[in-house]
Protein backbone atom coordinates (compact mmCIF):
# COMPACT_ATOMS: atom_id res chain seq x y z
CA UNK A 1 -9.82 -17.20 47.19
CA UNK A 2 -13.12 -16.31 45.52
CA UNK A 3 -12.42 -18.13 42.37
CA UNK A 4 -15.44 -19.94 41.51
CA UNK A 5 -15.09 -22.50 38.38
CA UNK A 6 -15.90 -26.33 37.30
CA UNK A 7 -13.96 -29.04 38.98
CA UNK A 8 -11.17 -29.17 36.50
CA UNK A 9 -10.87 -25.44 37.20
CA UNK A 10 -10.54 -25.24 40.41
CA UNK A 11 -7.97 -28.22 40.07
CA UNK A 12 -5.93 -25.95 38.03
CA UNK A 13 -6.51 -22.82 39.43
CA UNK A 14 -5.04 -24.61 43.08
CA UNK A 15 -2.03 -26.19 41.18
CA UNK A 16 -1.06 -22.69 39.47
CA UNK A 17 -1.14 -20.77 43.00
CA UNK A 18 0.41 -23.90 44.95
CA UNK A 19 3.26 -23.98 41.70
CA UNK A 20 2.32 -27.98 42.12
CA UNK A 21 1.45 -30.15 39.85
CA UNK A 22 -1.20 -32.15 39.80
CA UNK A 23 -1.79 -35.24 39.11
CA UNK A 24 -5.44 -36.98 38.67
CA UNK A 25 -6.24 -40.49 39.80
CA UNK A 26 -5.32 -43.16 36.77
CA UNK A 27 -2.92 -40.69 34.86
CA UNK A 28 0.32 -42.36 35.56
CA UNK A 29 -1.47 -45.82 34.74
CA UNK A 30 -2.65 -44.81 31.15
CA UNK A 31 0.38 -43.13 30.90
CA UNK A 32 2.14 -46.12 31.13
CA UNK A 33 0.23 -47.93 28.24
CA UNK A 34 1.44 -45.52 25.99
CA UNK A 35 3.38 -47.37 22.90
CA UNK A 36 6.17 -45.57 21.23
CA UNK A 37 6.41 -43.47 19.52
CA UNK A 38 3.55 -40.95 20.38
CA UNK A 39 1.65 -38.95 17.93
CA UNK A 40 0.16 -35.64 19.16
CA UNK A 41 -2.36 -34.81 17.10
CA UNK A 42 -4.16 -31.23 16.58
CA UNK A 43 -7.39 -30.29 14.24
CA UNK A 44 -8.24 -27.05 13.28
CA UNK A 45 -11.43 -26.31 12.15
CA UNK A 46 -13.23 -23.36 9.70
CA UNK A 47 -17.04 -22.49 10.29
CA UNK A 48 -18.45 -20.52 7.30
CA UNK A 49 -21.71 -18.92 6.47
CA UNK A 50 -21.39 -20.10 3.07
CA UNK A 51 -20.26 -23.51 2.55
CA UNK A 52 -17.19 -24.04 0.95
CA UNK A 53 -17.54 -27.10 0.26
CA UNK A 54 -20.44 -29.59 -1.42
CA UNK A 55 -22.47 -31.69 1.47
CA UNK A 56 -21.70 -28.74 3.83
CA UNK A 57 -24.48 -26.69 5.74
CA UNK A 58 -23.64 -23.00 6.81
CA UNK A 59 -21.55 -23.19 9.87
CA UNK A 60 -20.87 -26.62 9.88
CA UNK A 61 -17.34 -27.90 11.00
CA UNK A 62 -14.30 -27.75 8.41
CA UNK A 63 -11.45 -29.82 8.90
CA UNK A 64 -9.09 -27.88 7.36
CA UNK A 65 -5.40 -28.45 9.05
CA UNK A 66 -3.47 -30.63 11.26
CA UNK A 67 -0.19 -31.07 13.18
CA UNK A 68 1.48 -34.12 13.93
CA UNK A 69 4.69 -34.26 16.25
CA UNK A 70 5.93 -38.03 16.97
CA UNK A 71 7.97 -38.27 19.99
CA UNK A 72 10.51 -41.20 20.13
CA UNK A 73 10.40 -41.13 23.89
CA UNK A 74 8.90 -38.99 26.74
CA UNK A 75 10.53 -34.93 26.08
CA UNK A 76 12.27 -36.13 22.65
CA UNK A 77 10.56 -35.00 19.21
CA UNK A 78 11.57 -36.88 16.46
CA UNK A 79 9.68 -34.89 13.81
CA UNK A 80 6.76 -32.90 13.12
CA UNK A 81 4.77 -32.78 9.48
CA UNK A 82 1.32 -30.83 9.04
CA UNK A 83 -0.80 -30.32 6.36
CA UNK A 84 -2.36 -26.71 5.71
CA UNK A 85 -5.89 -26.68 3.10
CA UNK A 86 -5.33 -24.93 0.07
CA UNK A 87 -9.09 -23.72 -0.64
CA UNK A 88 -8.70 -24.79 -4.63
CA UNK A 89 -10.82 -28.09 -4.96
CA UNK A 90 -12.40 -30.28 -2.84
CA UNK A 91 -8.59 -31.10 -0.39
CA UNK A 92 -10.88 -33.94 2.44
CA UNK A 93 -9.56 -36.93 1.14
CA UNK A 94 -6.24 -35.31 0.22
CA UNK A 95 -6.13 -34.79 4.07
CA UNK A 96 -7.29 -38.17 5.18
CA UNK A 97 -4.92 -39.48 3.12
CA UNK A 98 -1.74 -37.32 4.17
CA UNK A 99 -3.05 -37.88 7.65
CA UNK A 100 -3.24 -41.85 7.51
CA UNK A 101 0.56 -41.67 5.89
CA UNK A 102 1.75 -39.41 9.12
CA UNK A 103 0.54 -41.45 11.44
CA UNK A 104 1.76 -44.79 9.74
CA UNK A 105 3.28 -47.57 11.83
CA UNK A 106 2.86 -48.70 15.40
CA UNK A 107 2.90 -45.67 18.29
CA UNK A 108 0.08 -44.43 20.61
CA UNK A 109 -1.99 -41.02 19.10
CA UNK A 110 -2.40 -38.17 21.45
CA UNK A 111 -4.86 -35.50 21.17
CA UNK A 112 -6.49 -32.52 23.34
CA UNK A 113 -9.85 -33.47 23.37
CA UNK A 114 -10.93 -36.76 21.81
CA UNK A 115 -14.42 -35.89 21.32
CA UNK A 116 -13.51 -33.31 18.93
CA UNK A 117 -10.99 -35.42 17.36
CA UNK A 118 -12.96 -38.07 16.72
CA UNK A 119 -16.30 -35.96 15.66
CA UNK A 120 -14.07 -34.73 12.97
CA UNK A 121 -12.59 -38.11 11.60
């Protein structure tokens, strides 16, 4: 009863105790724009002292792996392909590359949080 967080928080803390679900104003309309299939789509990210890279500053952000699953309809996953750096060369347009192939075709892309998504495209 004390719990004390940010809005989205306290949303979730209410939904775990209630076992509800909840769902925010708009979901189920943007939910229904979605084309299939869906891509979910998930960065990872290096920070190093030492850049690793050329045109890197210490602790700057590193794309250095992703995960795609494509679902062919809501609950159904078709397939799933990543791609995992190999620190031997220079691998960033190696992994733009790989990543524009996995996502070819129609669909709508999913991520966790677009800002970081798109910060690191």
């Amino acid at each position: 009863d004390d719990f004390s967080g940010t809005q989205i928080q306290n949303r979730i803390h209410r939904s775990v105790l209630s076992n509800t679900p909840v769902i925010v104003d708009g979901a189920m309309e943007a939910l229904n724009q979605l084309i299939w299939p869906v891509y979910y789509l998930d960065f990872e990210i290096v920070r190093t002292a030492f850049p690793l890279l050329e045109n890197l500053a210490p602790y700057e952000q590193l794309l250095t792996q992703y995960s795609v699953h494509t679902c062919s309809e809501p609950g159904k996953i078709a397939s799933h392909k990543e791609y995992l750096a190999l620190h031997d060369g220079d691998y960033r347009r190696d992994l733009a590359e790989k990543l524009v192939q996995d996502l070819e075709g129609t669909g709508s892309i999913m991520v966790y949080h677009l800002p970081f998504e798109k910060s690191q495209l």
